[in-house]
Protein backbone atom coordinates (compact mmCIF):
# COMPACT_ATOMS: atom_id res chain seq x y z
CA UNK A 1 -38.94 -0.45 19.93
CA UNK A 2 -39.17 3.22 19.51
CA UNK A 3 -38.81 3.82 23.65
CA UNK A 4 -36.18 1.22 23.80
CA UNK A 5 -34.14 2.66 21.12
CA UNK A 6 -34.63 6.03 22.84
CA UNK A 7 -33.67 4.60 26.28
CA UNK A 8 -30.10 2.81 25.04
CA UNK A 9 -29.69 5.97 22.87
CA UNK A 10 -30.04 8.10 25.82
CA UNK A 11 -27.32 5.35 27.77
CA UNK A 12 -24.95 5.94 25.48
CA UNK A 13 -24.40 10.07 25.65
CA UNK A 14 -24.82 9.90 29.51
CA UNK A 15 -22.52 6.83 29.98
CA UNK A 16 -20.02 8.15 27.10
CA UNK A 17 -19.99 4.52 25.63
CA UNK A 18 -20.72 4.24 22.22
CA UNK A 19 -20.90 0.20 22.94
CA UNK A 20 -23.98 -1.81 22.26
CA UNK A 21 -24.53 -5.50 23.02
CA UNK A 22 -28.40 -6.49 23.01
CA UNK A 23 -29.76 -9.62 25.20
CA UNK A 24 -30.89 -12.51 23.97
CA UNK A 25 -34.73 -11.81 24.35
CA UNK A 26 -34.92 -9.15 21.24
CA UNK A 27 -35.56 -10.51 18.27
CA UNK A 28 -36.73 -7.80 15.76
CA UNK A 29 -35.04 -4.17 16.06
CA UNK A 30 -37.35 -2.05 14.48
CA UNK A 31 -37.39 0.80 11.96
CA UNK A 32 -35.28 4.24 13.00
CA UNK A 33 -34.17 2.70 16.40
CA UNK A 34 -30.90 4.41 16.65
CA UNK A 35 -31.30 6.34 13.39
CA UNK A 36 -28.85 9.52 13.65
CA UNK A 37 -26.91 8.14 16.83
CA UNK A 38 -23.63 9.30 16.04
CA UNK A 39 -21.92 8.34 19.60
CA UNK A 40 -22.88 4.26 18.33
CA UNK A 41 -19.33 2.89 17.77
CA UNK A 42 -19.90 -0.27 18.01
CA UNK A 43 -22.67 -3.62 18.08
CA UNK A 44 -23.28 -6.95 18.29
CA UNK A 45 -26.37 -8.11 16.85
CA UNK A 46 -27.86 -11.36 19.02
CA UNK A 47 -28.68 -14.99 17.45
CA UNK A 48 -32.46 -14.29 18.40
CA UNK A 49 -32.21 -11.03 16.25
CA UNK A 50 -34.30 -12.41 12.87
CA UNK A 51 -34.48 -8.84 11.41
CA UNK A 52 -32.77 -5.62 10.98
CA UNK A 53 -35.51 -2.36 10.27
CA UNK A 54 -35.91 -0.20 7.63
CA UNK A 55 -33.15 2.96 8.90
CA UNK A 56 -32.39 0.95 11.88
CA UNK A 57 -28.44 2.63 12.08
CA UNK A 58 -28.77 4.96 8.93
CA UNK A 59 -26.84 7.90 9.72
CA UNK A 60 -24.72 6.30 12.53
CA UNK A 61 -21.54 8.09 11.20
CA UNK A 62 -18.99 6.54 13.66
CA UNK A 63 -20.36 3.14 13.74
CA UNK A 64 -17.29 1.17 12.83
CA UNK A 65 -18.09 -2.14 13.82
CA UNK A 66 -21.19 -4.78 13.56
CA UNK A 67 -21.40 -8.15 14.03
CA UNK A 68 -24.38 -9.76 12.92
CA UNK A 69 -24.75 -13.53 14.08
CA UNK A 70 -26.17 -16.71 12.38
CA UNK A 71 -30.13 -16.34 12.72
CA UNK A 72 -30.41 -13.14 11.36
CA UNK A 73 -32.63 -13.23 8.15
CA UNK A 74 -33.29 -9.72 6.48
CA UNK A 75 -31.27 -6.91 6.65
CA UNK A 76 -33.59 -4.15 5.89
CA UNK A 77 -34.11 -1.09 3.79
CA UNK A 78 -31.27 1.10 4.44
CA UNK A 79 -30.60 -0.28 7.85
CA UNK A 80 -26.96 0.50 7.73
CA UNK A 81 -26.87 3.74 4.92
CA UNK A 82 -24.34 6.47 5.79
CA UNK A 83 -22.39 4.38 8.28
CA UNK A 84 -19.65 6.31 6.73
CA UNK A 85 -16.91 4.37 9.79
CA UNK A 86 -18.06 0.84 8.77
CA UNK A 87 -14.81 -0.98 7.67
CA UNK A 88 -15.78 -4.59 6.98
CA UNK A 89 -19.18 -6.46 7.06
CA UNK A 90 -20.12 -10.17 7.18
CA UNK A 91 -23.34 -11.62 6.26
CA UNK A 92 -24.26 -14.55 7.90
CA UNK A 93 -25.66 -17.62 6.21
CA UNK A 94 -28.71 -17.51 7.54
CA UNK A 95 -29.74 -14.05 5.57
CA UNK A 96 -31.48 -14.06 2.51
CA UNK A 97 -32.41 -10.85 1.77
CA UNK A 98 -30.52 -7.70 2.03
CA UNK A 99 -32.71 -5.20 1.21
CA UNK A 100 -32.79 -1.84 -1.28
CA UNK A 101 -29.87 0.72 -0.01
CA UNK A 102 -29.10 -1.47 3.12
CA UNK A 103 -25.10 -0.23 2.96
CA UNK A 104 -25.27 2.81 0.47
CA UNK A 105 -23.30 5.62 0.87
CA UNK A 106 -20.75 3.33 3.49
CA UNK A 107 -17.92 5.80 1.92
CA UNK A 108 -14.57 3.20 4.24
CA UNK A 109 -16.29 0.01 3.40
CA UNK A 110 -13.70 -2.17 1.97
CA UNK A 111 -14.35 -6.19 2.52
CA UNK A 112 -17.78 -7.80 2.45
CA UNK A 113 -18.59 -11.38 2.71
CA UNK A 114 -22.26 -12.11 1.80
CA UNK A 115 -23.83 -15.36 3.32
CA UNK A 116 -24.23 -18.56 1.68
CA UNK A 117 -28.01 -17.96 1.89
CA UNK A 118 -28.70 -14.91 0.29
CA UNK A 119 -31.25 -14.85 -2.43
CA UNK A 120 -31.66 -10.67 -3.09
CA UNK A 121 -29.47 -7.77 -2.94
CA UNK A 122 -31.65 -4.87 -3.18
CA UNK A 123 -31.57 -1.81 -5.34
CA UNK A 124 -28.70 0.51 -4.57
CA UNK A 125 -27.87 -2.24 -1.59
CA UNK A 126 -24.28 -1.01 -1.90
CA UNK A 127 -24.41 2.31 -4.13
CA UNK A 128 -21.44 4.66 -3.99
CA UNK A 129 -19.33 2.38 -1.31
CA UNK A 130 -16.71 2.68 -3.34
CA UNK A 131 -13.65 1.91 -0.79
CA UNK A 132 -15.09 -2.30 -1.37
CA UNK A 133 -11.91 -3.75 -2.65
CA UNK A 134 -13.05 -7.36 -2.28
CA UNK A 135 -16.27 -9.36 -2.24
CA UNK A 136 -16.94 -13.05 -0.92
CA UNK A 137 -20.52 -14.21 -2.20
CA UNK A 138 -20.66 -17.88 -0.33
CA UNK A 139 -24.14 -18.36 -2.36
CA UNK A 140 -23.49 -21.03 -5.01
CA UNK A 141 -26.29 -19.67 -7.31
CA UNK A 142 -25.63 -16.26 -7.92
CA UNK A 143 -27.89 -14.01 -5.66
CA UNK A 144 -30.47 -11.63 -7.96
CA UNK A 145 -28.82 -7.93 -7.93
CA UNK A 146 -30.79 -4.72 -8.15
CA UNK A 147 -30.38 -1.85 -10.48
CA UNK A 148 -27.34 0.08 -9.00
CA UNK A 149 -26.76 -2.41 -6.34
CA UNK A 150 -23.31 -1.73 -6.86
CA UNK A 151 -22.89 1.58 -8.44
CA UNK A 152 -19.48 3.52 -8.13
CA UNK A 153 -17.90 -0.07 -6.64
CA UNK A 154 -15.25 -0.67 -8.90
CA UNK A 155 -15.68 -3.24 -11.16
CA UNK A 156 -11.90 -4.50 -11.55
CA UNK A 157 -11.86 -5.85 -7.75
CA UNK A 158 -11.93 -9.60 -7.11
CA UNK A 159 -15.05 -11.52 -6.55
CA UNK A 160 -14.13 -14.66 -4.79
CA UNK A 161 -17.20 -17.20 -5.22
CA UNK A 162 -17.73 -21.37 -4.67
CA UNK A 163 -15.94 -23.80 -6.13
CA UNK A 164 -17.38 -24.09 -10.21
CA UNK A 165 -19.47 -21.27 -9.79
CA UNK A 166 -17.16 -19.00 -11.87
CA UNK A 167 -18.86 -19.46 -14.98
CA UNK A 168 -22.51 -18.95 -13.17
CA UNK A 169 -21.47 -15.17 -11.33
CA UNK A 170 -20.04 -14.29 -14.98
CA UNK A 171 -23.33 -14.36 -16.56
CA UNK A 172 -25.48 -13.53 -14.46
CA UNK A 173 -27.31 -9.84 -13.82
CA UNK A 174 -25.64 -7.22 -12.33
CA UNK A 175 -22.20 -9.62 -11.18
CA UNK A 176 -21.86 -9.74 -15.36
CA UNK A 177 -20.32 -6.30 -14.88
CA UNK A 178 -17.21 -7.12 -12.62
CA UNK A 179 -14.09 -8.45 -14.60
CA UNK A 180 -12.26 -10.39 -12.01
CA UNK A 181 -14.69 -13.24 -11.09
CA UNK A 182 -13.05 -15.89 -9.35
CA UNK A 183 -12.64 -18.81 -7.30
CA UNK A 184 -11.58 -18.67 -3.36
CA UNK A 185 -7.77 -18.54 -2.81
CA UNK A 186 -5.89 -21.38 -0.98
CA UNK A 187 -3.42 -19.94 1.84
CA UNK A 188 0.01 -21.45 1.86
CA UNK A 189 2.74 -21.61 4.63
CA UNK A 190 5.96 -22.05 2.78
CA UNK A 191 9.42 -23.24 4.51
CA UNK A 192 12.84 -22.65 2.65
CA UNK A 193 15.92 -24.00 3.83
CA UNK A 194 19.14 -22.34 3.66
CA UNK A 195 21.02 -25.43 2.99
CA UNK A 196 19.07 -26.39 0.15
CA UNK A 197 20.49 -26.27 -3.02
CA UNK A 198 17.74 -24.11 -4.65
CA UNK A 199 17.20 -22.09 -1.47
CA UNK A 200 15.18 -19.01 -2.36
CA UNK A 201 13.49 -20.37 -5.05
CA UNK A 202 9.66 -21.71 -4.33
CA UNK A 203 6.72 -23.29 -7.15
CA UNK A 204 3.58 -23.47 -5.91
CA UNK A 205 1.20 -25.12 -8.52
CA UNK A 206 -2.24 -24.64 -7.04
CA UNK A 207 -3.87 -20.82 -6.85
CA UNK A 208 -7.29 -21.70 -5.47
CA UNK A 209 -8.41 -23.58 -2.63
CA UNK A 210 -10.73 -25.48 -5.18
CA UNK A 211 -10.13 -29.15 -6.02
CA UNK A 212 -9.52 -28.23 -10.16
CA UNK A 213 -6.88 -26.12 -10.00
């Protein structure tokens, strides 16, 4: 994996495309593959990918975009620290582990969705990404959180979690420290008609997408 990181790595600053999209025969990138590769802009992560390496993209300061795919199962130790580009990230629901410091330090960061499978969010997993504004755990029971998991993420931004699980995510380590816990928002398309004779006025009685509201 070494060589083959080297090789693409070496693709990239003679073909001046920071582009990567892997075939469907890898299936484990390994540790410090394209550590350090700052002309990486961009990857898509294959179904037959099962795991992401310890430092796999660390330091990959323009990396701005990753798709992982359903399949994937561990995302490493600090496999995506200091991708200081990274914008939005979606864990599939086939993970279960995101490791210790896996997106510390991603300083534009702003939406994650974790996976409906995810058991453990390592120590420091997201440590000083502090541009998260929202967070969609799709686990029903409340993944285990390590000690600074989410340190310097501000704990006023909405969590949206399952249907009932409110009450679960409020007490439980390391989500206990966020104040705005909540259930997933229902999207509306709303029609007004000028003729009607309380045009401009609109009630909508249901704010979540869950069946008790």
């Amino acid at each position: 994996y070494d060589r083959f990181g080297a090789q693409i790595e070496r693709n990239i600053y003679e073909n001046g495309q920071g582009v990567i999209v892997f075939n469907n025969t890898v299936t484990n990138i390994g540790k410090m593959v394209f550590y350090n590769c700052s002309t990486l802009t961009s990857i898509i992560i294959p179904k037959t990918v099962q795991e992401i390496g310890k430092n796999a993209f660390n330091q990959c300061n323009n990396l701005s975009e990753v798709v992982l795919q359903e399949g994937l199962k561990t995302i490493g130790h600090a496999s995506f620290s200091n991708c200081t580009s990274l914008t939005n990230i979606i864990v599939p629901n086939s993970v279960t582990m995101i490791d210790v410091q896996a997106f510390a330090n991603c300083t534009t960061l702003s939406n994650v969705t974790i996976g409906s499978s995810v058991q453990s969010i390592g120590e420091s997993a997201f440590l000083r990404s502090s541009a998260i504004s929202t967070i969609t755990c799709l686990a029903e029971i409340a993944p285990y959180v390590g000690e600074y998991a989410f340190y310097e993420v501000s704990k006023m931004i909405p969590i949206y979690v399952p249907c009932g699980a409110v009450s679960t995510y409020q007490v439980a380590y390391g989500w206990n420290q966020f104040y705005n816990i909540q259930e997933p928002l229902s999207k509306f398309t709303i029609t007004t008609l000028t003729n009607d004779e309380n045009r401009g006025q609109v009630f909508v009685d249901k704010n979540t997408a869950c069946d008790n509201a």
